[in-house]
Protein backbone atom coordinates (compact mmCIF):
# COMPACT_ATOMS: atom_id res chain seq x y z
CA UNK A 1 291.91 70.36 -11.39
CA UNK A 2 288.33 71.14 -12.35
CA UNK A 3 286.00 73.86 -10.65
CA UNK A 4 282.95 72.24 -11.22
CA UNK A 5 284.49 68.32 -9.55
CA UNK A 6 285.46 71.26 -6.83
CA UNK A 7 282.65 72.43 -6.13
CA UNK A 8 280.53 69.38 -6.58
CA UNK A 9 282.68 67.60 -3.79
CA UNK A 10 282.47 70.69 -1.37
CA UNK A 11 278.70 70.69 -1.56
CA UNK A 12 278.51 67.42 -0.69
CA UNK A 13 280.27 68.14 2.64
CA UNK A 14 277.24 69.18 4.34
CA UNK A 15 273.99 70.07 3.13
CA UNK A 16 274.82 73.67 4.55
CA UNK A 17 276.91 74.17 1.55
CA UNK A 18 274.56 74.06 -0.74
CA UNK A 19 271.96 76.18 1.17
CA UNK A 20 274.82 79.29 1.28
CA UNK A 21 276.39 78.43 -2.18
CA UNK A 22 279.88 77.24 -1.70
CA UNK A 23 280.60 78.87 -5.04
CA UNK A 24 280.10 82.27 -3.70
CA UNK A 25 281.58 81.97 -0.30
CA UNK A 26 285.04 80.37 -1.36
CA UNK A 27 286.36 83.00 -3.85
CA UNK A 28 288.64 86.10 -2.97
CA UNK A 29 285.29 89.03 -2.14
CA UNK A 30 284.88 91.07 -5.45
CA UNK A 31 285.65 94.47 -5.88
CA UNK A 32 281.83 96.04 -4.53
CA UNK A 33 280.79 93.28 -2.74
CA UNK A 34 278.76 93.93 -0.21
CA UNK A 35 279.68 94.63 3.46
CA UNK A 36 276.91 94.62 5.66
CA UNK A 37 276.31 97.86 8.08
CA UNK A 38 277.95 96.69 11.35
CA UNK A 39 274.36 98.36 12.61
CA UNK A 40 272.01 96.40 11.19
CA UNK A 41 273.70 93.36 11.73
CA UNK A 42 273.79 94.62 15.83
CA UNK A 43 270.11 94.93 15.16
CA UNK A 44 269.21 91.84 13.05
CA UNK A 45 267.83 89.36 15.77
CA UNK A 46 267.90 86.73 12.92
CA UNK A 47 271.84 87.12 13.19
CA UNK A 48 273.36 84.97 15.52
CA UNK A 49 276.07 85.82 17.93
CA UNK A 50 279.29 83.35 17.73
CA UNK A 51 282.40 83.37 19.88
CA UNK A 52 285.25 81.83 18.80
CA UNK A 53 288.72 81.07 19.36
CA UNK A 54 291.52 81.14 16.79
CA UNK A 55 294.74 79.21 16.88
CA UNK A 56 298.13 81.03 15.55
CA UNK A 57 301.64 80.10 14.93
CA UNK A 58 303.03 83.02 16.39
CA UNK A 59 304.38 84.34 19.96
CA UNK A 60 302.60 87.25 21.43
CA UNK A 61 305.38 89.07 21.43
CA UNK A 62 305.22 90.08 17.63
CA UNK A 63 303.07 92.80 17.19
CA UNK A 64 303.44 92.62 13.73
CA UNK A 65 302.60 88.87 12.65
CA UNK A 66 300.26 88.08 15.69
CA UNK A 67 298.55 91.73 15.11
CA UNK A 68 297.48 90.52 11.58
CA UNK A 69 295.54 87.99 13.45
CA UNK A 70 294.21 90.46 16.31
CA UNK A 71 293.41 92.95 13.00
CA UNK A 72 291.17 89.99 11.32
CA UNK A 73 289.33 89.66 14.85
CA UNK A 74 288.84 93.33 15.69
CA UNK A 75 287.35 94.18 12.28
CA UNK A 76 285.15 91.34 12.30
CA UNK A 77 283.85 92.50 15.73
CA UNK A 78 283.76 96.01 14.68
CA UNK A 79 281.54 95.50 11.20
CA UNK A 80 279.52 92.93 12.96
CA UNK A 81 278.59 95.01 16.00
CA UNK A 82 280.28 91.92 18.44
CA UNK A 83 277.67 89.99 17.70
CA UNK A 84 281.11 87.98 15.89
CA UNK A 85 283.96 87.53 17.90
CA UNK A 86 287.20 86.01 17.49
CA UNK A 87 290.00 85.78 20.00
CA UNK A 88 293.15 85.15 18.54
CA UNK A 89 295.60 83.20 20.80
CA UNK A 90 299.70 82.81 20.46
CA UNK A 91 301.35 79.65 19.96
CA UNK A 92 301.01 76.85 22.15
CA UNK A 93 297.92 77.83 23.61
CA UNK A 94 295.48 75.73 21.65
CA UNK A 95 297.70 73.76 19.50
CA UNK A 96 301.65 73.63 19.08
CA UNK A 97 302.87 76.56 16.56
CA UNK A 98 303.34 74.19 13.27
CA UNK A 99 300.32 72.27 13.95
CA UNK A 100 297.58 75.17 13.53
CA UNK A 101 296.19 73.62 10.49
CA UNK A 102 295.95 70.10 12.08
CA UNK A 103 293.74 71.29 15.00
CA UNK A 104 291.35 73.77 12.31
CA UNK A 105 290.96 70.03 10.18
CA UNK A 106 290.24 68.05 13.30
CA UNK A 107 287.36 71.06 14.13
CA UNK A 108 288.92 70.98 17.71
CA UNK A 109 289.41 75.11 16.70
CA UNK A 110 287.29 76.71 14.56
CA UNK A 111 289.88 78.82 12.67
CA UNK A 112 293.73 79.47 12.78
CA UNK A 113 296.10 81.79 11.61
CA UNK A 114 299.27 80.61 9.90
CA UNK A 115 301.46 80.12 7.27
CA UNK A 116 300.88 77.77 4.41
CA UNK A 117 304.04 76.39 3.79
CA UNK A 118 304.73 74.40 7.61
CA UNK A 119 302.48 72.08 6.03
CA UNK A 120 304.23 71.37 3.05
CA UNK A 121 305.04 67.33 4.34
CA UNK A 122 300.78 67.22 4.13
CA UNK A 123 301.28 67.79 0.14
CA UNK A 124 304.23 69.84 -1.30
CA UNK A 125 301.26 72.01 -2.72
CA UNK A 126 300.36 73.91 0.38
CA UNK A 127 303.63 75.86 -0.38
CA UNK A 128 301.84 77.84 -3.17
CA UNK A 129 299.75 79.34 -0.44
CA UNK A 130 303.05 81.06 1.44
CA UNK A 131 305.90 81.63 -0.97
CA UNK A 132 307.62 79.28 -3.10
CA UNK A 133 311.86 79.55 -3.70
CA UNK A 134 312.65 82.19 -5.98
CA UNK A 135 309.10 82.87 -6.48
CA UNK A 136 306.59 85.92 -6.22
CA UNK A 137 307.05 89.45 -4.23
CA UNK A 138 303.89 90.31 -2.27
CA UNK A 139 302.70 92.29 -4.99
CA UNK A 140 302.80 89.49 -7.78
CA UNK A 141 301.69 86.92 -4.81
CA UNK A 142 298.25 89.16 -4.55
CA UNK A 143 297.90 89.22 -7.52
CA UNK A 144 298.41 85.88 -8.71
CA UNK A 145 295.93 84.71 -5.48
CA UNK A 146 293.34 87.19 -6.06
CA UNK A 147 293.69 87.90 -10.23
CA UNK A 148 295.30 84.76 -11.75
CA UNK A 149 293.40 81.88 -10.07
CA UNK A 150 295.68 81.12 -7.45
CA UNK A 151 293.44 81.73 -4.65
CA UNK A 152 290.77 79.60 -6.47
CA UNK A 153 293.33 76.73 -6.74
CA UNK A 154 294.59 76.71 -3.15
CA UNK A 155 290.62 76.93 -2.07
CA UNK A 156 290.30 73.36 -3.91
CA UNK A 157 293.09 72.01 -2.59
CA UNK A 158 292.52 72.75 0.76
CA UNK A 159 288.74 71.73 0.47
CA UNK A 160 289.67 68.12 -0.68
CA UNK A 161 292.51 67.74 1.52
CA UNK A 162 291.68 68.94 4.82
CA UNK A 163 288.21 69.81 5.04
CA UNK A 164 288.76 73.65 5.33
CA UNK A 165 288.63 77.06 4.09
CA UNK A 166 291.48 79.49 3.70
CA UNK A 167 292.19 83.58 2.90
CA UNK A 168 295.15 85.54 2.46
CA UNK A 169 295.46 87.55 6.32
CA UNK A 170 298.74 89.13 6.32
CA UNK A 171 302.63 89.51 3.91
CA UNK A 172 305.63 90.15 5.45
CA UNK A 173 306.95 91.02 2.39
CA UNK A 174 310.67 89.82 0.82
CA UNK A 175 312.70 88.30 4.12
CA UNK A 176 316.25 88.45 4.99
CA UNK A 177 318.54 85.22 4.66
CA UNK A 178 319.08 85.32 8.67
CA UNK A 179 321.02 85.22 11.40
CA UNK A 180 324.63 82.91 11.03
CA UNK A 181 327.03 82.46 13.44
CA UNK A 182 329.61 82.15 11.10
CA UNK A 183 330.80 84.20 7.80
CA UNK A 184 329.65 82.44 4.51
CA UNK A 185 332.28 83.05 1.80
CA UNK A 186 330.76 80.37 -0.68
CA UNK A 187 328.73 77.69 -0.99
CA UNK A 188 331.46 75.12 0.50
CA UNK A 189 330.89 76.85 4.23
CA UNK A 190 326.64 75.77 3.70
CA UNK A 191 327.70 72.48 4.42
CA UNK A 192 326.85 70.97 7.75
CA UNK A 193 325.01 74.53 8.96
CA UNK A 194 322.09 73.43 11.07
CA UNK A 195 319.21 75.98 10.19
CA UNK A 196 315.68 76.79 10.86
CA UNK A 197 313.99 77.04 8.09
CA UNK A 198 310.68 76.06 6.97
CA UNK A 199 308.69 75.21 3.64
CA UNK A 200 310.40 74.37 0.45
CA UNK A 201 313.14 76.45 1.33
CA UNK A 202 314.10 74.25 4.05
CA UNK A 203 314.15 71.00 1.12
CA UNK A 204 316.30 73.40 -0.95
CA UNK A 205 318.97 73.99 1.63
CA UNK A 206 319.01 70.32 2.69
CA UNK A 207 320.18 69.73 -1.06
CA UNK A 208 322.94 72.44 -0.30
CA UNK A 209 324.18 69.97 2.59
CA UNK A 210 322.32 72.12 5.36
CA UNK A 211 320.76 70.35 8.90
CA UNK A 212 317.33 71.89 8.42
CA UNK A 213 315.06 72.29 11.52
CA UNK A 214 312.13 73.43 11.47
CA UNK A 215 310.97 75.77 14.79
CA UNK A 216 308.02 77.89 15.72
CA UNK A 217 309.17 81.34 15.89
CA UNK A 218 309.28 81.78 20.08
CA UNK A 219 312.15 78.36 19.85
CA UNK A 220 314.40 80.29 17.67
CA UNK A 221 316.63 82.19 20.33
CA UNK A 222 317.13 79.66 22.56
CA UNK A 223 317.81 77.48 19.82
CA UNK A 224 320.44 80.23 19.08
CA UNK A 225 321.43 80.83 21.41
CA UNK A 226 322.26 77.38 23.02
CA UNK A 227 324.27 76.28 19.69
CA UNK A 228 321.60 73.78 18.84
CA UNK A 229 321.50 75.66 15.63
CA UNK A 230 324.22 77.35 13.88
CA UNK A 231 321.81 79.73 11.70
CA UNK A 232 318.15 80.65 11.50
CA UNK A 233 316.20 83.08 9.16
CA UNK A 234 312.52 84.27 10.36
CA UNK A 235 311.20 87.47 8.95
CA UNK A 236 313.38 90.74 8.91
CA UNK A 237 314.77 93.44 10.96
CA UNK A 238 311.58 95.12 13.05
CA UNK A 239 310.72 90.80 13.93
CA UNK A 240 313.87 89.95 14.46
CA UNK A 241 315.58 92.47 16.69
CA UNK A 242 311.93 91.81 19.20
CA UNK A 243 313.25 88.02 18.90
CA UNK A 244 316.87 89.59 20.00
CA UNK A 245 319.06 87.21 17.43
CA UNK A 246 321.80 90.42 17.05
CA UNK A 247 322.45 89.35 20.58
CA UNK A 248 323.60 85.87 19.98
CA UNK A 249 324.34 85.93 16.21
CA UNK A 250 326.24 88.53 14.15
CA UNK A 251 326.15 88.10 10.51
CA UNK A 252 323.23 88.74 8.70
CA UNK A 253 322.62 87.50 5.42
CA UNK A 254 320.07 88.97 2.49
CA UNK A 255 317.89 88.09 0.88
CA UNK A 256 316.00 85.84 1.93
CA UNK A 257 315.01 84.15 -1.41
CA UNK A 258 312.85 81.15 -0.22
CA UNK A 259 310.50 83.88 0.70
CA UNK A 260 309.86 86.44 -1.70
CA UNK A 261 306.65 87.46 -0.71
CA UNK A 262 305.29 85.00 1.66
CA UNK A 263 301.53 85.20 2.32
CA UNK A 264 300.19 84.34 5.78
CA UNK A 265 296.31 82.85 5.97
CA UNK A 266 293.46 82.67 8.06
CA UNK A 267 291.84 78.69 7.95
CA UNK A 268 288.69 77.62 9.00
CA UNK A 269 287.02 74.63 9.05
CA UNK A 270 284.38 73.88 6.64
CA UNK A 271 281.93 73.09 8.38
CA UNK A 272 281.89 75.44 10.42
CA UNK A 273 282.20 77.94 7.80
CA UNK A 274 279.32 76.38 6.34
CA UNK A 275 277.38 77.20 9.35
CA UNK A 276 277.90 81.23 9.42
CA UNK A 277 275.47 83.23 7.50
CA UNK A 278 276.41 84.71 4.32
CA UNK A 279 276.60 88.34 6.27
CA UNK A 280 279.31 86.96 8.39
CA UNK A 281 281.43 85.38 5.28
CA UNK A 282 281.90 88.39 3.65
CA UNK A 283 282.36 90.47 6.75
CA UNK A 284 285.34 87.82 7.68
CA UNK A 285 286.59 87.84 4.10
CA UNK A 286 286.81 91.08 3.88
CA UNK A 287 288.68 91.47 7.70
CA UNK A 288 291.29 89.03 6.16
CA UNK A 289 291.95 91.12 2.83
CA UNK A 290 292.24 94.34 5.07
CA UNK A 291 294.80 92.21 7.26
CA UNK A 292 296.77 91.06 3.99
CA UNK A 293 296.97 95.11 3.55
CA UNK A 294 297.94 96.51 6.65
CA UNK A 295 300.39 94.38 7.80
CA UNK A 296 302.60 94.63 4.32
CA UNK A 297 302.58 98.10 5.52
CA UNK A 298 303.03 97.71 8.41
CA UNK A 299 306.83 95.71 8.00
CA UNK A 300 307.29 98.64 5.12
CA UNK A 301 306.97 101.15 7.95
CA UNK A 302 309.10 99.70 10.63
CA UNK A 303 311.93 97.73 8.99
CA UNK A 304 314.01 100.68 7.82
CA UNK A 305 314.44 101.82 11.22
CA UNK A 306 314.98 98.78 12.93
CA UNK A 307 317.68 97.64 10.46
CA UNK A 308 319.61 101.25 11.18
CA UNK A 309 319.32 100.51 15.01
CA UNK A 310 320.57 97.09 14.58
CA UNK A 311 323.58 98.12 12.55
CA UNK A 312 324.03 100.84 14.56
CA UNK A 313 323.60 99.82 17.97
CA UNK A 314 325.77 96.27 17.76
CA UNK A 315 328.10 94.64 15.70
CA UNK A 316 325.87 93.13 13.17
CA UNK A 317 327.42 92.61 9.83
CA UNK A 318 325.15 92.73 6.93
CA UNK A 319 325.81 91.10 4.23
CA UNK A 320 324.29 89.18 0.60
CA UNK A 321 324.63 85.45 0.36
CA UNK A 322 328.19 85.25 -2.46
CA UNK A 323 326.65 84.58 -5.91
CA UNK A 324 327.53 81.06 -6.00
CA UNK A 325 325.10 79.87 -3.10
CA UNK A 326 322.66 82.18 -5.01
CA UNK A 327 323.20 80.22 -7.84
CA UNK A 328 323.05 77.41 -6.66
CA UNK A 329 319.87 77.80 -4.97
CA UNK A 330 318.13 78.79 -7.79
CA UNK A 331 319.55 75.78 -9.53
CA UNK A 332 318.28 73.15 -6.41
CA UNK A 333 314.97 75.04 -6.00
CA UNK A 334 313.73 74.39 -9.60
CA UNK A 335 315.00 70.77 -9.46
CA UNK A 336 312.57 70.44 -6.84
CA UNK A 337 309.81 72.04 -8.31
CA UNK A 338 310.66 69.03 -11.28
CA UNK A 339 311.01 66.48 -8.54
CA UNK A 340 307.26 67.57 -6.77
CA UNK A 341 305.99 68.27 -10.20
CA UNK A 342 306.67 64.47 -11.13
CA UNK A 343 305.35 63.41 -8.07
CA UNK A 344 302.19 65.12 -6.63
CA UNK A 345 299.08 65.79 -9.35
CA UNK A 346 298.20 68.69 -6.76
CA UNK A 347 302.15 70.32 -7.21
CA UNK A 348 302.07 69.98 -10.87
CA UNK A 349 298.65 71.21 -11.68
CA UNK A 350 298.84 74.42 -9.33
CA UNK A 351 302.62 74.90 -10.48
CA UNK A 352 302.28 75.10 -14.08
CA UNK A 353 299.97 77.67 -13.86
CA UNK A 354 302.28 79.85 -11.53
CA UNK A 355 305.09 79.31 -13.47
CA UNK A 356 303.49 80.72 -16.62
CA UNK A 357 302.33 83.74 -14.34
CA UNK A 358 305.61 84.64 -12.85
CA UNK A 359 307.05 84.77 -16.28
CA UNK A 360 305.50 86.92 -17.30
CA UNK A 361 304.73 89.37 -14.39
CA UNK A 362 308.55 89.17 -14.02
CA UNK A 363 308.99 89.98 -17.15
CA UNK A 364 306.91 93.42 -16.81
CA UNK A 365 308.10 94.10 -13.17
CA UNK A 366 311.75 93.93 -14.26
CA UNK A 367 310.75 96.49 -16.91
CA UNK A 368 308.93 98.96 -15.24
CA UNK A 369 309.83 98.31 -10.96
CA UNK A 370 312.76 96.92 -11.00
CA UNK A 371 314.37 99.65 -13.24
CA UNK A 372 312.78 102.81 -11.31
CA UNK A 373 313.88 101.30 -7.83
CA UNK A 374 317.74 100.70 -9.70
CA UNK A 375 317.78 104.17 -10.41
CA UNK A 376 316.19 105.73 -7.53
CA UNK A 377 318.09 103.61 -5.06
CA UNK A 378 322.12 104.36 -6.82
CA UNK A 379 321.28 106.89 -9.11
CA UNK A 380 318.83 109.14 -8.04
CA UNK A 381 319.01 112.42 -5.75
């Protein structure tokens, strides 16, 4: 892919473009970029004031994924003065939960907030934007998105594709493998499971002889709970006890490794991002990146005590996937990355370029993190 073809095409979008510089307003905001005073933007008659309503994939009832939505709107309204508002709205209120980025494209919804990866039967490439199998932790996600490129890469994609704009708004961090209703002693008892699962993890485990499904977050239960699936994985303990799978499912498997570090995004349309002024870009960058932060620490803060109260408080087994559906995981997920790599131009462009970076941040995390948490974790006081 080249920057300058990128750019080129975006500009041609709308004349807009070219009046606010597509080349500034796409990127990740730089380190001192400037925020404008939330009181002189209050004051600035020249500054319009915009309502508008964003579309999630995510139940109200999750304080945690949903609040990285209600965080990008109440910091946008804050450093803007509410002369910009947002109002974030839960699943099924302005489009169907794996169809957010459908209604931002259309421009039926100004923005949404979602994850990457439902939209992986678009292009395989949108993946890149969430987590790929066996890929990047939070930490090497950021930094591949907002130091390597990556962010840069997914911007063109999603320009050329669908006509719309997207920024890193949220990480849940590394997920657990989910809720089963049945004990998985090796790779033979994968076969015939129906799961939820989404992205490329869902292709993966269809190669394992899994029934994926693929359900917005407030179907799961019920879905559970009814036996029309026999396992499903969302996020971790603090989401899932809220969603109450302990109460229909016991075993739970770790880790998740379809999702190592799975960004979520805000998307908005184009055109209409074309339309805000410059002061209202960065403000709404910079309410995303401050979104991507808190709620990583947020799920840091609450998970350890939700996965003591589940263990505690029910009969929840805990327990990792056996090494040979590991194995064989890894083996299926990089198949597929050769498979989508020998299909898609978009796949293959973005993913040799990731590959080569988690190489060699692996290579320098096993060194350095992986070693202190080994010792602190089994060795250590």
């Amino acid at each position: 892919m080249n920057r300058r073809n990128f750019l080129q095409t975006v500009a041609t979008r709308t004349a807009a473009a070219t009046a606010l510089g597509l080349a500034a307003g796409c990127g990740a905001r730089q380190v001192g970029a400037p925020v404008p005073n939330a009181d002189a933007i209050a004051q600035d008659s020249s500054l319009p004031e915009i309502n508008w309503q964003m579309a999630t994939s995510w139940p109200l009832a999750l304080d945690t994924i949903f609040g990285g939505a209600q965080e990008v709107a109440a910091r946008v309204a804050a450093m803007t003065g509410g002369k910009f508002t947002i109002e974030p709205r839960a699943a099924g209120e302005l489009a169907p939960g794996l169809e957010v980025l459908d209604v931002v494209q259309q421009g039926a919804v100004p923005m949404g907030h979602t994850a990457s990866y439902y939209y992986v039967g678009k292009t395989p490439a949108t993946a890149f934007g969430t987590a790929l199998p066996f890929g990047l932790t939070d930490r090497q996600q950021n930094a591949w998105l907002f130091e390597a490129g990556g962010l840069e890469m997914m911007q063109q994609l999603y320009a050329e594709k669908f006509g719309v704009i997207q920024f890193p708004a949220g990480n849940t961090g590394v997920q657990m493998g989910g809720w089963f209703n049945k004990e998985i002693k090796s790779l033979a008892d994968m076969e015939g499971l129906k799961m939820r699962i989404p992205g490329l993890g869902a292709k993966v485990m269809d190669k394992l002889g899994v029934t994926v499904q693929v359900l917005p977050g407030g179907e799961i239960f019920q879905a559970l709970q009814t036996g029309a699936i026999d396992a499903a994985e969302w996020v971790g303990p603090y989401d899932d006890q809220k969603l109450g799978f302990h109460k229909v499912t016991k075993f739970y498997y770790y880790p998740g490794w379809w999702e190592p570090g799975p960004t979520l995004e805000i998307q908005v349309n184009l055109n209409e991002w074309n339309k805000l002024p410059q002061e209202y870009q960065e403000i709404l960058k910079t309410a995303a990146h401050e979104a991507n932060t808190i709620m990583m620490a947020r799920y840091d803060a609450k998970n350890p005590a939700a996965l003591e109260q589940l263990l505690s408080e029910s009969d929840v087994q805990l327990a990792p996937f056996p090494d040979d559906v590991m194995a064989a995981s890894e083996e299926a997920s990089f198949e597929l990355f050769d498979e989508f790599s020998a299909a898609d131009t978009d796949f293959a462009s973005i993913f040799k370029e990731w590959a080569a970076f988690r190489e060699s941040i692996q290579k320098w995390h096993s060194l350095a993190e992986a070693s202190y948490m080994d010792y602190a974790s089994t060795k250590g006081s």
